[in-house]
PDB file of N, CA and C in Angstrom:
ATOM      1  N   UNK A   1       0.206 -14.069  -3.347  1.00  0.00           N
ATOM      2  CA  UNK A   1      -0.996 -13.736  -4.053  1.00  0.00           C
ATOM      3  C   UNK A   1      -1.125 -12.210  -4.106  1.00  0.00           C
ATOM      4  N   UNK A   2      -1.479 -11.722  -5.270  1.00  0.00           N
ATOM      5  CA  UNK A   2      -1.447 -10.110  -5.335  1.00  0.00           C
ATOM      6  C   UNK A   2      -3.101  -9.845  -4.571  1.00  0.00           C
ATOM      7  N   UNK A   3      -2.406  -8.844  -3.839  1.00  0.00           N
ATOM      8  CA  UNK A   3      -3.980  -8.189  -3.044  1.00  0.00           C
ATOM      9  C   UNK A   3      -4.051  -6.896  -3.287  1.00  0.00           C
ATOM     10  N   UNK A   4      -5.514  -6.269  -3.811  1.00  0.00           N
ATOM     11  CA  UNK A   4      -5.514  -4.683  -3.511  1.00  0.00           C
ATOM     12  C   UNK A   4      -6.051  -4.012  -2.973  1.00  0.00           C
ATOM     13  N   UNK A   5      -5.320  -2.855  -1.871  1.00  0.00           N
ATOM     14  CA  UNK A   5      -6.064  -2.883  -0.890  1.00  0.00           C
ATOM     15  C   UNK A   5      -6.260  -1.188  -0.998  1.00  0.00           C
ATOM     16  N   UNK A   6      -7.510  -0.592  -0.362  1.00  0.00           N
ATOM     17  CA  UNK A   6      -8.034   0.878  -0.623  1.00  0.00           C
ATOM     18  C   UNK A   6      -7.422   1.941   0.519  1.00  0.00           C
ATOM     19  N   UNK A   7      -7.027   3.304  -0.065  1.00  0.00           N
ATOM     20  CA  UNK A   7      -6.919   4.182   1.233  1.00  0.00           C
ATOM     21  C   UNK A   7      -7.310   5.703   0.265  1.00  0.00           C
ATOM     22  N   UNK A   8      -7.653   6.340   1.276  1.00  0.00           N
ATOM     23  CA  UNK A   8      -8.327   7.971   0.955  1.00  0.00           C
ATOM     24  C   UNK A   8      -7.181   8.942   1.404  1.00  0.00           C
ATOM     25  N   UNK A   9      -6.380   8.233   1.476  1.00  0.00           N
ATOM     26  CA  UNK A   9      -5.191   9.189   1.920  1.00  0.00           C
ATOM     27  C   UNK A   9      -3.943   9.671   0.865  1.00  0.00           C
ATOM     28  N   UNK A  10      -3.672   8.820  -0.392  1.00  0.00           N
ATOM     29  CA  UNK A  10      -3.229   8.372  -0.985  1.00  0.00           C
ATOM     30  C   UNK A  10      -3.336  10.004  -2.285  1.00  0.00           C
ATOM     31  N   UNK A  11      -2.743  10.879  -2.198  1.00  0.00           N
ATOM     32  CA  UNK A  11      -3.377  12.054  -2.975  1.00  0.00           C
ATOM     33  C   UNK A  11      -2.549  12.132  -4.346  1.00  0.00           C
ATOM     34  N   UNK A  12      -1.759  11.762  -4.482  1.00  0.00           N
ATOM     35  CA  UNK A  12      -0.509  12.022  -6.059  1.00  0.00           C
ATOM     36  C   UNK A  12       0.871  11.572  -5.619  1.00  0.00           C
ATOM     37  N   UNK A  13       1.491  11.701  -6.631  1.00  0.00           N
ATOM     38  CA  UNK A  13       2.586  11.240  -6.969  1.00  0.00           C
ATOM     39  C   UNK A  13       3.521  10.727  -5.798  1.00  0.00           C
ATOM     40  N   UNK A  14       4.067  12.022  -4.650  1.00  0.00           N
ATOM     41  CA  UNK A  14       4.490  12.312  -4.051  1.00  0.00           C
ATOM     42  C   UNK A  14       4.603  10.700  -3.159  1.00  0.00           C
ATOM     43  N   UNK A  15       3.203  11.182  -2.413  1.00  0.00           N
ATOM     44  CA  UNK A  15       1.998   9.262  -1.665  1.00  0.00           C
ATOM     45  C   UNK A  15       2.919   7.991  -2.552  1.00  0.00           C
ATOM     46  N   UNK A  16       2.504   8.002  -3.929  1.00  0.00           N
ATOM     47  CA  UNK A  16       3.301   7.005  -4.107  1.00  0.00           C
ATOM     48  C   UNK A  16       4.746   6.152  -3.834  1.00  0.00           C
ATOM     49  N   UNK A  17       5.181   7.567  -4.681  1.00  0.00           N
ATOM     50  CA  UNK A  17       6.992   7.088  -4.500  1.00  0.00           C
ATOM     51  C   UNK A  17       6.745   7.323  -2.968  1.00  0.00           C
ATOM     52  N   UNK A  18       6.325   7.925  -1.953  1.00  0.00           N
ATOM     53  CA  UNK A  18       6.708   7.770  -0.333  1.00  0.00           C
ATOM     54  C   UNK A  18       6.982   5.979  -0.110  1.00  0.00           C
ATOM     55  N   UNK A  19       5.503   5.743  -0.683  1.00  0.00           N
ATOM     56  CA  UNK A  19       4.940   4.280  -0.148  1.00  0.00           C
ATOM     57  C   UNK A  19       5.894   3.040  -1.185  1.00  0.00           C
ATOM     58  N   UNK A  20       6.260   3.310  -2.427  1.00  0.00           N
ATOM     59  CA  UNK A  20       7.091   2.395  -2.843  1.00  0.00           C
ATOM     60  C   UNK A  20       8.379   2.626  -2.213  1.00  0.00           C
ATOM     61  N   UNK A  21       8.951   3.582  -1.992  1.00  0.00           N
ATOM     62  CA  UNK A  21      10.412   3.467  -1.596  1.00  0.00           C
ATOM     63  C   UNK A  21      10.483   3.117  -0.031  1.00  0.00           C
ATOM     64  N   UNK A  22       9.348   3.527   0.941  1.00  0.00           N
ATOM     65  CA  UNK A  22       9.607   2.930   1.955  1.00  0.00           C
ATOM     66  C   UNK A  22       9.421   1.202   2.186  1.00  0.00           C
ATOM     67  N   UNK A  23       8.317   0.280   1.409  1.00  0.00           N
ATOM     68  CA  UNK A  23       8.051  -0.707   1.592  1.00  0.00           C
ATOM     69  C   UNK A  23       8.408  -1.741   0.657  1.00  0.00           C
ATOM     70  N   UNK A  24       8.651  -1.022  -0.844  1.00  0.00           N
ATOM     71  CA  UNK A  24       9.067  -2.745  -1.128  1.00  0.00           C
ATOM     72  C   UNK A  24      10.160  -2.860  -1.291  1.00  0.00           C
ATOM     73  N   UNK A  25      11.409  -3.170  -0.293  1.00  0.00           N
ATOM     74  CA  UNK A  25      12.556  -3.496  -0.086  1.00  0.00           C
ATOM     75  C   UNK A  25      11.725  -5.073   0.945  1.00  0.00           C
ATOM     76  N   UNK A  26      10.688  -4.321   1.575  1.00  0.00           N
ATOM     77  CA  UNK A  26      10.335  -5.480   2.569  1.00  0.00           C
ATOM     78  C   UNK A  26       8.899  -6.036   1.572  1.00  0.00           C
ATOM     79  N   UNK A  27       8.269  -5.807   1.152  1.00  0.00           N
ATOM     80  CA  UNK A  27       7.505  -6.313   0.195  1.00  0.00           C
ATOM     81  C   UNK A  27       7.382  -6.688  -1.388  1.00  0.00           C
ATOM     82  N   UNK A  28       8.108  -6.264  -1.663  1.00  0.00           N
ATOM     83  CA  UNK A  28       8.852  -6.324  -3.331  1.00  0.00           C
ATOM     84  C   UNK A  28       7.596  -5.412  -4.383  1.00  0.00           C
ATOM     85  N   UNK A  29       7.560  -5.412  -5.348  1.00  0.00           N
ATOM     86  CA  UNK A  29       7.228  -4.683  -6.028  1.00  0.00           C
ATOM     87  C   UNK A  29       5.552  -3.981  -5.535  1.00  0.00           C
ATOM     88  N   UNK A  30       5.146  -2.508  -5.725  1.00  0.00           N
ATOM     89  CA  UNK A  30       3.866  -2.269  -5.324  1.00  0.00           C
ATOM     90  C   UNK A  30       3.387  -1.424  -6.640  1.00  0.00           C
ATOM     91  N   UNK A  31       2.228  -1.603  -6.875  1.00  0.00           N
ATOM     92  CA  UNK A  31       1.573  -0.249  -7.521  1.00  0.00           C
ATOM     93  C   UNK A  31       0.234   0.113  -6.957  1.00  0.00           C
ATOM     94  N   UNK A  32       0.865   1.591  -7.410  1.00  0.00           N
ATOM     95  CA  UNK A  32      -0.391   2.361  -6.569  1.00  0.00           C
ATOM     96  C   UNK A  32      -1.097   2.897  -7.774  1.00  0.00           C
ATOM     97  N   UNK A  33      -2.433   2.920  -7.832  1.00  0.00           N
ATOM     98  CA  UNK A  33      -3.201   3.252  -9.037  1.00  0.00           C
ATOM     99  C   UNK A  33      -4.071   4.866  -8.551  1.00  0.00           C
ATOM    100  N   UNK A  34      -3.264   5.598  -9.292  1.00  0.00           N
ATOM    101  CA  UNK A  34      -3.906   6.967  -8.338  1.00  0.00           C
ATOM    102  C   UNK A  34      -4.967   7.334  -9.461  1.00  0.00           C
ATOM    103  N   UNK A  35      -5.458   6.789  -9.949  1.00  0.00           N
ATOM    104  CA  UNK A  35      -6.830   6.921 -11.054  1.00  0.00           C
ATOM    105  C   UNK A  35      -7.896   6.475 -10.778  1.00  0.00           C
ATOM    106  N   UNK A  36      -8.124   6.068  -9.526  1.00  0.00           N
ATOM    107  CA  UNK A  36      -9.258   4.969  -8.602  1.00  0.00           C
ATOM    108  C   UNK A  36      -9.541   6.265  -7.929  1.00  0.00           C
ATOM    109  N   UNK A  37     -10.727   5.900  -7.138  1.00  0.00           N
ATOM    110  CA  UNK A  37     -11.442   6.816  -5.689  1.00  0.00           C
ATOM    111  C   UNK A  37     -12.123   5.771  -5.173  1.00  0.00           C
ATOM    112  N   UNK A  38     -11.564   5.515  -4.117  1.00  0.00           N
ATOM    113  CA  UNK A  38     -10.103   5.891  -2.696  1.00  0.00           C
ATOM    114  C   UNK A  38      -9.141   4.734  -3.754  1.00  0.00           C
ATOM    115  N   UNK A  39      -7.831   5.403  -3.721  1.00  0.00           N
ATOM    116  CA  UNK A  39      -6.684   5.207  -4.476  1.00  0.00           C
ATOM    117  C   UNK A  39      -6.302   3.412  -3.727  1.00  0.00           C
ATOM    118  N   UNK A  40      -5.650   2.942  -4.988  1.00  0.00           N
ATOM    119  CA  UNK A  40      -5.729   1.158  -4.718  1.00  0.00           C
ATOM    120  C   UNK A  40      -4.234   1.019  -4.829  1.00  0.00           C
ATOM    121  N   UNK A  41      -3.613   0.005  -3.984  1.00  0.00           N
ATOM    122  CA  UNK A  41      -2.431  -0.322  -3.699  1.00  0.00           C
ATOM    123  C   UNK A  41      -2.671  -1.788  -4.032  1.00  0.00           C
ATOM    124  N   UNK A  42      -1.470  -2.519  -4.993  1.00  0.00           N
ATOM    125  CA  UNK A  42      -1.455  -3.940  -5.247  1.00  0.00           C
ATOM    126  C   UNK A  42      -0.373  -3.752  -4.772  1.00  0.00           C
ATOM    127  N   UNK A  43      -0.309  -5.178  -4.087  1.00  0.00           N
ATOM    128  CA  UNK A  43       1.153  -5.818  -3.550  1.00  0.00           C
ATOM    129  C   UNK A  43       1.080  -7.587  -3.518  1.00  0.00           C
ATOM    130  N   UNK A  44       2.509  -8.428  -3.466  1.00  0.00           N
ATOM    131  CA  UNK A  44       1.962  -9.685  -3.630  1.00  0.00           C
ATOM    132  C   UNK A  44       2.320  -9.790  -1.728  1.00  0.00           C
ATOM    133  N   UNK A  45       0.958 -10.461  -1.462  1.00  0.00           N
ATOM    134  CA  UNK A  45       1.335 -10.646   0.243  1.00  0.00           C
ATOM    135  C   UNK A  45       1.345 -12.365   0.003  1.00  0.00           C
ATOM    136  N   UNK A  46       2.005 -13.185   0.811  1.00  0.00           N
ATOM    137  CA  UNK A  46       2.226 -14.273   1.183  1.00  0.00           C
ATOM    138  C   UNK A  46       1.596 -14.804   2.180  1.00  0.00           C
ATOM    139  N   UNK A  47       0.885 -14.350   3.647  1.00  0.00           N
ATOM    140  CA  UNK A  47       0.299 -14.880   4.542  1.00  0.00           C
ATOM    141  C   UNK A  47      -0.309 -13.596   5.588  1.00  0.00           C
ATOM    142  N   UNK A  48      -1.067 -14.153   6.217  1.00  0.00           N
ATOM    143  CA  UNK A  48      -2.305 -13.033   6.922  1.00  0.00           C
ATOM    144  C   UNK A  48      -0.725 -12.320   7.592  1.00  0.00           C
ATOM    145  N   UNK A  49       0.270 -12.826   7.938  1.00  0.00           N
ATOM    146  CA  UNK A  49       1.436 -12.208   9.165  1.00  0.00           C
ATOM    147  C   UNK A  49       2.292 -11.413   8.228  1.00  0.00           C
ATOM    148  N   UNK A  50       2.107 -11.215   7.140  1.00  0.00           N
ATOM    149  CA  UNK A  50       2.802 -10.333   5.902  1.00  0.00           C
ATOM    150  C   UNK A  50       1.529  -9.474   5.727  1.00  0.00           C
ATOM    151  N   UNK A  51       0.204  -9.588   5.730  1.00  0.00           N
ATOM    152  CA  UNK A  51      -0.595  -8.706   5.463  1.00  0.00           C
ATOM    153  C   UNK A  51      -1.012  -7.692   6.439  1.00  0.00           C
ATOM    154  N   UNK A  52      -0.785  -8.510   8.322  1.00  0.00           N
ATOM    155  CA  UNK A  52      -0.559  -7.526   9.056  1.00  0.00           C
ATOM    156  C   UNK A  52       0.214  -6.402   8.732  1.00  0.00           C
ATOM    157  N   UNK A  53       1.520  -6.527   8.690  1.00  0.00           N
ATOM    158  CA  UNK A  53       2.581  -6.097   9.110  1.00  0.00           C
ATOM    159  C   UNK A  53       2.436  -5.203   7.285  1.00  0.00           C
ATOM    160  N   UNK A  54       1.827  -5.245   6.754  1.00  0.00           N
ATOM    161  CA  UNK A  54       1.724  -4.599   5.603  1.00  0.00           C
ATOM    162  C   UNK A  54       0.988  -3.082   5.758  1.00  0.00           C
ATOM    163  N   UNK A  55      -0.215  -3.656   6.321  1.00  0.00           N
ATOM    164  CA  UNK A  55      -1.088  -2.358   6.827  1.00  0.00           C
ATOM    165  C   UNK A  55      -0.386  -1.833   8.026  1.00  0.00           C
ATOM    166  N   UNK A  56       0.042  -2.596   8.629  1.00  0.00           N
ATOM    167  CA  UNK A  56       0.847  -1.346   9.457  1.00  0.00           C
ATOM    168  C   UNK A  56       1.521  -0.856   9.294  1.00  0.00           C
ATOM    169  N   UNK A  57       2.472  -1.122   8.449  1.00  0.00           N
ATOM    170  CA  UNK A  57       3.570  -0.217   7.980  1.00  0.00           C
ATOM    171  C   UNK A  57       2.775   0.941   6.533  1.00  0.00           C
ATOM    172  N   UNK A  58       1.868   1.043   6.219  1.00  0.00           N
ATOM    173  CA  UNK A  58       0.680   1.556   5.737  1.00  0.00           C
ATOM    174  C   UNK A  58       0.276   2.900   6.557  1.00  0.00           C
ATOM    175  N   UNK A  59       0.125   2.453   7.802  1.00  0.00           N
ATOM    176  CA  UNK A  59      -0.449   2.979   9.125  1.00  0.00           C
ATOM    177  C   UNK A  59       0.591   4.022   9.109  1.00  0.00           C
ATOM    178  N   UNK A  60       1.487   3.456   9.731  1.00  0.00           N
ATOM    179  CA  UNK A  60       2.785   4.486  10.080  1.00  0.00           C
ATOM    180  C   UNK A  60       3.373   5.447   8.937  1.00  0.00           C
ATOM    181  N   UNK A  61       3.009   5.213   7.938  1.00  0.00           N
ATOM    182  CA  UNK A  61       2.936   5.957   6.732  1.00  0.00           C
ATOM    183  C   UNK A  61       2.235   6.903   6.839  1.00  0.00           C
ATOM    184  N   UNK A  62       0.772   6.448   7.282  1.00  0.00           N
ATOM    185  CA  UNK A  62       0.288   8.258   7.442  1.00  0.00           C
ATOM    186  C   UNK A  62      -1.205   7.128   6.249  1.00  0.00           C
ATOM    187  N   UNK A  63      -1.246   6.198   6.013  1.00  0.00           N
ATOM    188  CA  UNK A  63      -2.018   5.799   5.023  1.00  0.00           C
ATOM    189  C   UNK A  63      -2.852   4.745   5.706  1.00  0.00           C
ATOM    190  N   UNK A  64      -3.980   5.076   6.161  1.00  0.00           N
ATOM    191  CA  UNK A  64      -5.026   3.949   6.675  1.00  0.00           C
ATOM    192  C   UNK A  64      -5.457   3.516   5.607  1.00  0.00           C
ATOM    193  N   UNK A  65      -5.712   1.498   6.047  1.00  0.00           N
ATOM    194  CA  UNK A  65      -6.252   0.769   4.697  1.00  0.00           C
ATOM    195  C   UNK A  65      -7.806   0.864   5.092  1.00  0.00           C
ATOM    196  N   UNK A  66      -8.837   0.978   4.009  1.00  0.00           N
ATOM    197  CA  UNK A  66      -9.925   0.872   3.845  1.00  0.00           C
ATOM    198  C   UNK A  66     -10.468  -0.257   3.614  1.00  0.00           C
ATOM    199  N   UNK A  67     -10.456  -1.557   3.583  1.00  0.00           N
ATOM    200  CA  UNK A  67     -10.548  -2.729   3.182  1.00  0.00           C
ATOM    201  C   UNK A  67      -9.290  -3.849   3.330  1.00  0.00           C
TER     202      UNK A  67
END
């Protein structure tokens, strides 16, 4: 199911490609919509143990989720 989830950390281009090239090899396709305030990340998550492990790897990015 596609979810989108918020972060204030998220500033241009750069944020993006960081966050697509590190995660969807393990999550498959993401977009980040940097035209929002606080910037929105869609991804398709499969179960709450994919959505953990989503925001944390989020986390370790340097990108806290807001929602």
């Amino acid at each position: 199911m596609k979810r989108t989830y918020k972060s204030e950390k998220i500033n241009c281009a750069k944020c993006e490609n960081l966050i697509k090239v590190s995660l969807e090899d393990d999550f498959g396709p993401i977009d980040v919509d940097l035209t929002k305030t606080p910037k929105e990340v869609t991804v398709d998550i499969d179960s709450d143990e994919q959505e953990n492990n989503f925001k944390n790897e989020m986390k370790d990015l340097g990108f806290d989720i807001l929602n």
